[in-house]
Protein backbone atom coordinates (compact mmCIF):
# COMPACT_ATOMS: atom_id res chain seq x y z
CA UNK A 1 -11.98 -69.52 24.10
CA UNK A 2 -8.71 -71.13 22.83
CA UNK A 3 -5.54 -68.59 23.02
CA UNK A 4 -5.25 -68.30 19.56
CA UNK A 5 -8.63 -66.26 19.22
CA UNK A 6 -7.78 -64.35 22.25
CA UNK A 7 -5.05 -63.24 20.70
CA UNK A 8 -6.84 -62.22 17.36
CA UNK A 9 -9.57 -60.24 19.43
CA UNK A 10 -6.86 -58.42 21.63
CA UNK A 11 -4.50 -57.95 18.10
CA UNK A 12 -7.80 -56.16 16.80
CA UNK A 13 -9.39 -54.22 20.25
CA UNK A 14 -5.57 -52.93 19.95
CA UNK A 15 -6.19 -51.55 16.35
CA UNK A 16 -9.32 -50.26 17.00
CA UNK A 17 -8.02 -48.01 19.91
CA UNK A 18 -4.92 -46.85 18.01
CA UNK A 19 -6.92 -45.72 14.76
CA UNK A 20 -9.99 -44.25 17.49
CA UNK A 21 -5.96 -42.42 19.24
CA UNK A 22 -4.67 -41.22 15.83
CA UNK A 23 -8.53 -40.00 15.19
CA UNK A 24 -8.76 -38.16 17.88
CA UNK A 25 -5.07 -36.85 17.32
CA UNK A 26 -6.07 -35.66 14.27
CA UNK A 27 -9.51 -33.98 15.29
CA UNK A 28 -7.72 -32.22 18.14
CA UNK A 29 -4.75 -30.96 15.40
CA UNK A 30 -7.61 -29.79 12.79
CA UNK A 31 -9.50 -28.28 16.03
CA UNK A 32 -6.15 -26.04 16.83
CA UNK A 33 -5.38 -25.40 13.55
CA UNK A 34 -8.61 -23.58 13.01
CA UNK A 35 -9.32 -22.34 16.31
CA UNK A 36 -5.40 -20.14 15.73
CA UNK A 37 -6.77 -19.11 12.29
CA UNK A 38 -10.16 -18.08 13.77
CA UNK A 39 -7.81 -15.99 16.14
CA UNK A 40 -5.41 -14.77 13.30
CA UNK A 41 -8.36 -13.59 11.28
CA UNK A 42 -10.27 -11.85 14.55
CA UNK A 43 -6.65 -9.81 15.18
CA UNK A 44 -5.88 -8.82 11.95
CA UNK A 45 -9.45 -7.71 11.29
CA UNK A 46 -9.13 -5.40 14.44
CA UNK A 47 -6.06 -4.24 13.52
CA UNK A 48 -7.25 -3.45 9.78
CA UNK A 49 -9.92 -1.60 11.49
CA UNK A 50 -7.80 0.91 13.60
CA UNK A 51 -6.24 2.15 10.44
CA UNK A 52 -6.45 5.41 9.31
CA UNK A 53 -4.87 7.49 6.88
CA UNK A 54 -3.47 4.29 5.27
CA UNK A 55 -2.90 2.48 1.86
CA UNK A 56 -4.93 0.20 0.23
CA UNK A 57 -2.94 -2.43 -1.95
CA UNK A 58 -4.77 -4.17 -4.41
CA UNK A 59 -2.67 -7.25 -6.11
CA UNK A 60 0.20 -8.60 -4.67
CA UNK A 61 2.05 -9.82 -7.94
CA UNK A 62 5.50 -8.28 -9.18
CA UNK A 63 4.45 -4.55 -8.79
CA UNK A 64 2.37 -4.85 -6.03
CA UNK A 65 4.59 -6.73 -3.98
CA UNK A 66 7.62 -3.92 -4.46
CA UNK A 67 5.08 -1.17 -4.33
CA UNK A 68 4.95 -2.56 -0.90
CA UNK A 69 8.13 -3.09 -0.12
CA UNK A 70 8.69 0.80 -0.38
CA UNK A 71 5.40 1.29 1.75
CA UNK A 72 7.11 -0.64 4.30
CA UNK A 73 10.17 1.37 3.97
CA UNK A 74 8.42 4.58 4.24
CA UNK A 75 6.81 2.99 7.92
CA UNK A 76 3.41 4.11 6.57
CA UNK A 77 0.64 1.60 7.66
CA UNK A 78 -1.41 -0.58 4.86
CA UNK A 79 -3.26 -3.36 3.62
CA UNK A 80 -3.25 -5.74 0.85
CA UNK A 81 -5.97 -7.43 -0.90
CA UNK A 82 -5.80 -10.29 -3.29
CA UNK A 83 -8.06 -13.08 -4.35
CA UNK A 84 -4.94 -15.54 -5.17
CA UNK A 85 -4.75 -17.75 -1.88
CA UNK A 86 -0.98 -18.35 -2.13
CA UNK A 87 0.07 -14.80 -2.92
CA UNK A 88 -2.08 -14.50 0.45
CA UNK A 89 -0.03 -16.52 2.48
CA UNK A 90 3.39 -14.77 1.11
CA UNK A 91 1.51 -11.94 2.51
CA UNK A 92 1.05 -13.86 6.15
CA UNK A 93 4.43 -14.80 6.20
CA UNK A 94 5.68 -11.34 5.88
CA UNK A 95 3.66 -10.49 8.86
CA UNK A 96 1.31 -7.93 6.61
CA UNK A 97 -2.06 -7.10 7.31
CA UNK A 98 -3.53 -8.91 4.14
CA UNK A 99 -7.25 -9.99 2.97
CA UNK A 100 -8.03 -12.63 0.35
CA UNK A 101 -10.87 -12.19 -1.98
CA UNK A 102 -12.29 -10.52 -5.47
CA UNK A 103 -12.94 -6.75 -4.53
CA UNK A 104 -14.41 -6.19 -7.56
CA UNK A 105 -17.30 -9.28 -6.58
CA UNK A 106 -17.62 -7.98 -3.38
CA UNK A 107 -17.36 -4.48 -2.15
CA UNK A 108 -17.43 -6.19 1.72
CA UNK A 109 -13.66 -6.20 1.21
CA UNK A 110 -12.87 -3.15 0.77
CA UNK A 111 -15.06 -2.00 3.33
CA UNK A 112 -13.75 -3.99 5.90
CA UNK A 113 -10.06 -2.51 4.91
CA UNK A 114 -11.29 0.81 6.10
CA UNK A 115 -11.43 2.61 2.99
CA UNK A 116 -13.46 5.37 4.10
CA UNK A 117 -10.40 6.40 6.37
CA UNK A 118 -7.89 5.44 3.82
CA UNK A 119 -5.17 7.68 2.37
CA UNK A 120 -4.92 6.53 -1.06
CA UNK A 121 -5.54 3.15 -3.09
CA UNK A 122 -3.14 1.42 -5.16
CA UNK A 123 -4.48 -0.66 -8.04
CA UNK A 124 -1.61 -3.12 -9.39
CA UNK A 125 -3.12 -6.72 -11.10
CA UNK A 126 -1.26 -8.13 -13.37
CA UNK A 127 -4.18 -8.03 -15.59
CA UNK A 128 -5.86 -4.81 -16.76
CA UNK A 129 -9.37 -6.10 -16.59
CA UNK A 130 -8.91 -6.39 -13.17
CA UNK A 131 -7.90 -3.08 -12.32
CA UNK A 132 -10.68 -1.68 -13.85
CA UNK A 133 -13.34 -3.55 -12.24
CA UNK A 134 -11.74 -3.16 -8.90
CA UNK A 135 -11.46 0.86 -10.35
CA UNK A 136 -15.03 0.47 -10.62
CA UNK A 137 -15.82 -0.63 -7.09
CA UNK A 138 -12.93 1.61 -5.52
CA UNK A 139 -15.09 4.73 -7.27
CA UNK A 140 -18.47 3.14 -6.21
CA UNK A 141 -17.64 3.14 -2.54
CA UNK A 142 -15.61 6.41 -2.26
CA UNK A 143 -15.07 8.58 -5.24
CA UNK A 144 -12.79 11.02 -3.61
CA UNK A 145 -10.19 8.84 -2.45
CA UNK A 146 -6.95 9.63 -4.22
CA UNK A 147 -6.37 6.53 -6.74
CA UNK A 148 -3.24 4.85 -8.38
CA UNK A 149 -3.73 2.06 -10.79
CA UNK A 150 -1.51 -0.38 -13.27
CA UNK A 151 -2.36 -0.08 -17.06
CA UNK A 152 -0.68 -2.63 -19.95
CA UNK A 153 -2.67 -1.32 -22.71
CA UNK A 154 -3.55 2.63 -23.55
CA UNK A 155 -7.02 1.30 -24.16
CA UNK A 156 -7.08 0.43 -20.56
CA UNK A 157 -5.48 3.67 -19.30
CA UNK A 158 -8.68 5.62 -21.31
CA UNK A 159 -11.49 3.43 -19.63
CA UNK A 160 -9.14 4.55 -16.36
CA UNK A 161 -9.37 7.89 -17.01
CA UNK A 162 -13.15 7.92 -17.12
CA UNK A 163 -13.76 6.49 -14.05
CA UNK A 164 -11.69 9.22 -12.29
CA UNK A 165 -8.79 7.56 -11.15
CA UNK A 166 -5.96 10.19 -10.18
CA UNK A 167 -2.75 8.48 -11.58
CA UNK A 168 -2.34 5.81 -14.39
CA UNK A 169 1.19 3.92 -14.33
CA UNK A 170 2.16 1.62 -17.69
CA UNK A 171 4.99 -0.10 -16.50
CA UNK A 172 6.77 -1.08 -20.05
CA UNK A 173 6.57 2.64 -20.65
CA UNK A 174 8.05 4.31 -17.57
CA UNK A 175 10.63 0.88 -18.05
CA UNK A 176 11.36 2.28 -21.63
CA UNK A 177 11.60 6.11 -20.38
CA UNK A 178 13.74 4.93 -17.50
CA UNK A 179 16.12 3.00 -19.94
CA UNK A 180 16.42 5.55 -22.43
CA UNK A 181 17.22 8.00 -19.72
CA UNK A 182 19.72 6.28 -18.47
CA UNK A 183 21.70 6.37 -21.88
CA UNK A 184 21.21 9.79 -22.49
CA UNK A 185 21.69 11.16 -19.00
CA UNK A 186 23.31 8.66 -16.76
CA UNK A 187 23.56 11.38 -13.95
CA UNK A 188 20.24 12.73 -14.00
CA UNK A 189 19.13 9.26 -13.20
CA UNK A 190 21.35 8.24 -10.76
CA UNK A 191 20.65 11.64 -8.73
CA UNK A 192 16.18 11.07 -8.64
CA UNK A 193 17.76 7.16 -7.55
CA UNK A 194 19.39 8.92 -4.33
CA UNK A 195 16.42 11.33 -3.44
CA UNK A 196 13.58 9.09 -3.97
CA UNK A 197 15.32 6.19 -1.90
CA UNK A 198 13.33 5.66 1.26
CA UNK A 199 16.22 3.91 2.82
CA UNK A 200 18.13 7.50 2.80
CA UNK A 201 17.69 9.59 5.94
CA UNK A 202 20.14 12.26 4.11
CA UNK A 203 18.51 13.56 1.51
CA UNK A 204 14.70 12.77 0.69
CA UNK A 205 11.53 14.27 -1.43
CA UNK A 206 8.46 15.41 0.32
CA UNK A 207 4.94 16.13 -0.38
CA UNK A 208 3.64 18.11 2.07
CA UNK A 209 0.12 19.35 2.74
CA UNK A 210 -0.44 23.01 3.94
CA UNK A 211 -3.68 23.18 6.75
CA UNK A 212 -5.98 25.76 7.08
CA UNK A 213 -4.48 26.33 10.41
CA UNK A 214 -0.92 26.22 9.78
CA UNK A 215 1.64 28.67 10.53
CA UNK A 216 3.11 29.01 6.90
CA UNK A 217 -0.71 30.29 5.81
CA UNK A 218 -0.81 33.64 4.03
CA UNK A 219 3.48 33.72 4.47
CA UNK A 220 5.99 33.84 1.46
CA UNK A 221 8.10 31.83 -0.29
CA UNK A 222 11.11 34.10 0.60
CA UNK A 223 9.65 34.43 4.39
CA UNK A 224 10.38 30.60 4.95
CA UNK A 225 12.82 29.32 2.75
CA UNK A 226 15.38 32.41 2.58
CA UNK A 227 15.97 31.82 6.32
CA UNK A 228 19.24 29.99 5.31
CA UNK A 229 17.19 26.65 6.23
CA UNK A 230 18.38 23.73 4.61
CA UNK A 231 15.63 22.99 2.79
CA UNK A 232 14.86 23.09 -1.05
CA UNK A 233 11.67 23.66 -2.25
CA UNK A 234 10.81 22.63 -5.70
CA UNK A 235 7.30 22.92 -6.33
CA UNK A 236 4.15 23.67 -5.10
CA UNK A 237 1.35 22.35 -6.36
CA UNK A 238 -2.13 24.35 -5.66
CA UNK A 239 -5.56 23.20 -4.51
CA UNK A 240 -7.26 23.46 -8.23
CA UNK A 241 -4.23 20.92 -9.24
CA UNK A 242 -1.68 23.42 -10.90
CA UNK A 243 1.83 22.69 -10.50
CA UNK A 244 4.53 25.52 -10.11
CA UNK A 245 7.75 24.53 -10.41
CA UNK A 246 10.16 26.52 -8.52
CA UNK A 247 7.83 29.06 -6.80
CA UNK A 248 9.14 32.84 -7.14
CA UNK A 249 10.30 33.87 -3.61
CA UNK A 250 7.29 36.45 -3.70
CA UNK A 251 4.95 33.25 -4.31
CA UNK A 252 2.06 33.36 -0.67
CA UNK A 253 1.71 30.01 0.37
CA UNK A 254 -2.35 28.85 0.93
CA UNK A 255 -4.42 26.27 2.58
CA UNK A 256 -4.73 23.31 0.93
CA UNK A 257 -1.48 24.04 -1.21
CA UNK A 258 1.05 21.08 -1.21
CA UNK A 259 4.97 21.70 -1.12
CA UNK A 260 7.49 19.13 -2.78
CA UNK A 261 9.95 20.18 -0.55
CA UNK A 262 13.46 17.95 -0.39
CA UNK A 263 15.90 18.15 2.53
CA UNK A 264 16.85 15.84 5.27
CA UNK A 265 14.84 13.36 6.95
CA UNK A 266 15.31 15.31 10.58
CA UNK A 267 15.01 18.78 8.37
CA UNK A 268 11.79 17.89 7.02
CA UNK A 269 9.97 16.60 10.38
CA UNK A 270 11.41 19.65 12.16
CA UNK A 271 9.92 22.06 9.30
CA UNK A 272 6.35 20.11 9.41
CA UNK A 273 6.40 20.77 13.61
CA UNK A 274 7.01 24.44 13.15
CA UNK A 275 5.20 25.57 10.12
CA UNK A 276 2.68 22.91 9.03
């Protein structure tokens, strides 16, 4: 062998094992890489299925993604469900239990989000034929689950109605209403802005259920409130769904009723420990 072929045959044994290094690199990078998302997946799924009395989010677009925001505010635990894979990974990179896939193909999704221990569902797609076929297989799975959904058209707010779902939100319109508020009463506005902030510990608006068991049971508006608490109730609203607006201090509270109560954030917890 003269040297000039021994060098060729060493130039390409030296190829061959760098490529065969970089493949093997590469393998052992696409190994990791899915062996961390097989991990990823396994956590989140056992942390999706621990929750209870949590929110379903379904669409993570413009209004879903600040309908979270205020969920994440409000330190209530949820989880979002999307079949875009990028809005998905905005999702992962917020740290935010998240699922990717068409709920209204597949009613595995929602299953696996625990909706049979969930607290409420929140429908917000961009596009109304969407919501209503994920409606649809909300309604299939568990038709008394308290249900919020997004609706462009009034069309699409009817077909909403049928199918039972609790609240319907049009955007435009409450963006109209909101506007037109504004100009006519500035200060009306800018006082449901400081009460319904969730970053406010001062001064917040409550919703809160009345057990069977609890203390306020069978007790008076007058017997609770005209203690000189600091604590403003504005409504109750009873089991059959009828809301009255500043109960008469004779009003008995029930089981099942539901205060709207407003007050501090410390007022509020220390009134749900000692009456609810």
């Amino acid at each position: 062998m003269n040297l000039r072929a021994f060098f060729e045959n060493d130039f390409f044994v030296v190829i061959i094992a760098i490529t065969a290094f970089l493949a093997l690199i590469a393998y052992l990078d696409a190994a990791r890489f899915k062996i961390s998302y097989y991990l990823y997946r396994r956590l989140m799924l056992r942390k999706i299925s621990k929750l209870h009395n949590h929110f379903i989010v379904l669409g993570y677009g413009r209004v879903g993604t600040n309908i979270v925001k205020e969920l994440e505010a409000e330190k209530v635990p949820f989880v979002v469900i999307d079949k875009d894979p990028l809005k998905i990974e905005k999702c992962k990179e917020k740290r935010y239990l998240c699922l990717e896939g068409d709920v209204a193909a597949s009613d595995k999704l929602l299953k696996i989000a625990n909706i049979e221990e969930a607290r409420a569902v929140i429908i917000a797609f961009g596009d109304d034929a969407d919501n209503i076929a994920a409606a649809i297989s909300v309604k299939a799975l568990r038709d008394d689950v308290f249900t919020v959904a997004r609706a462009n058209e009034q069309e699409s707010v009817d077909k909403l109605v049928k199918l039972g779902i609790d609240r319907i939100v049009q955007p435009h319109q409450i963006g109209g209403y909101h506007m037109a508020t504004y100009a006519l009463r500035p200060g009306v506005i800018d006082l449901l802005d400081v009460v319904i902030d969730s970053n406010r510990l001062d001064l917040q608006i409550e919703e809160l259920s009345v057990s069977r068991t609890a203390k306020i049971v069978g007790k008076k508006i007058a017997e609770i409130f005209g203690l000189g608490l600091p604590l403003l109730l504005l409504a109750v609203r009873a089991e059959g769904g009828s809301l009255v607006v500043l109960p008469k201090k004779d009003y008995e509270v029930k089981a099942n009723d539901k205060l709207i109560v407003m007050g501090s954030s410390e007022i509020l917890e220390g009134f749900s420990r000692e009456w609810l």
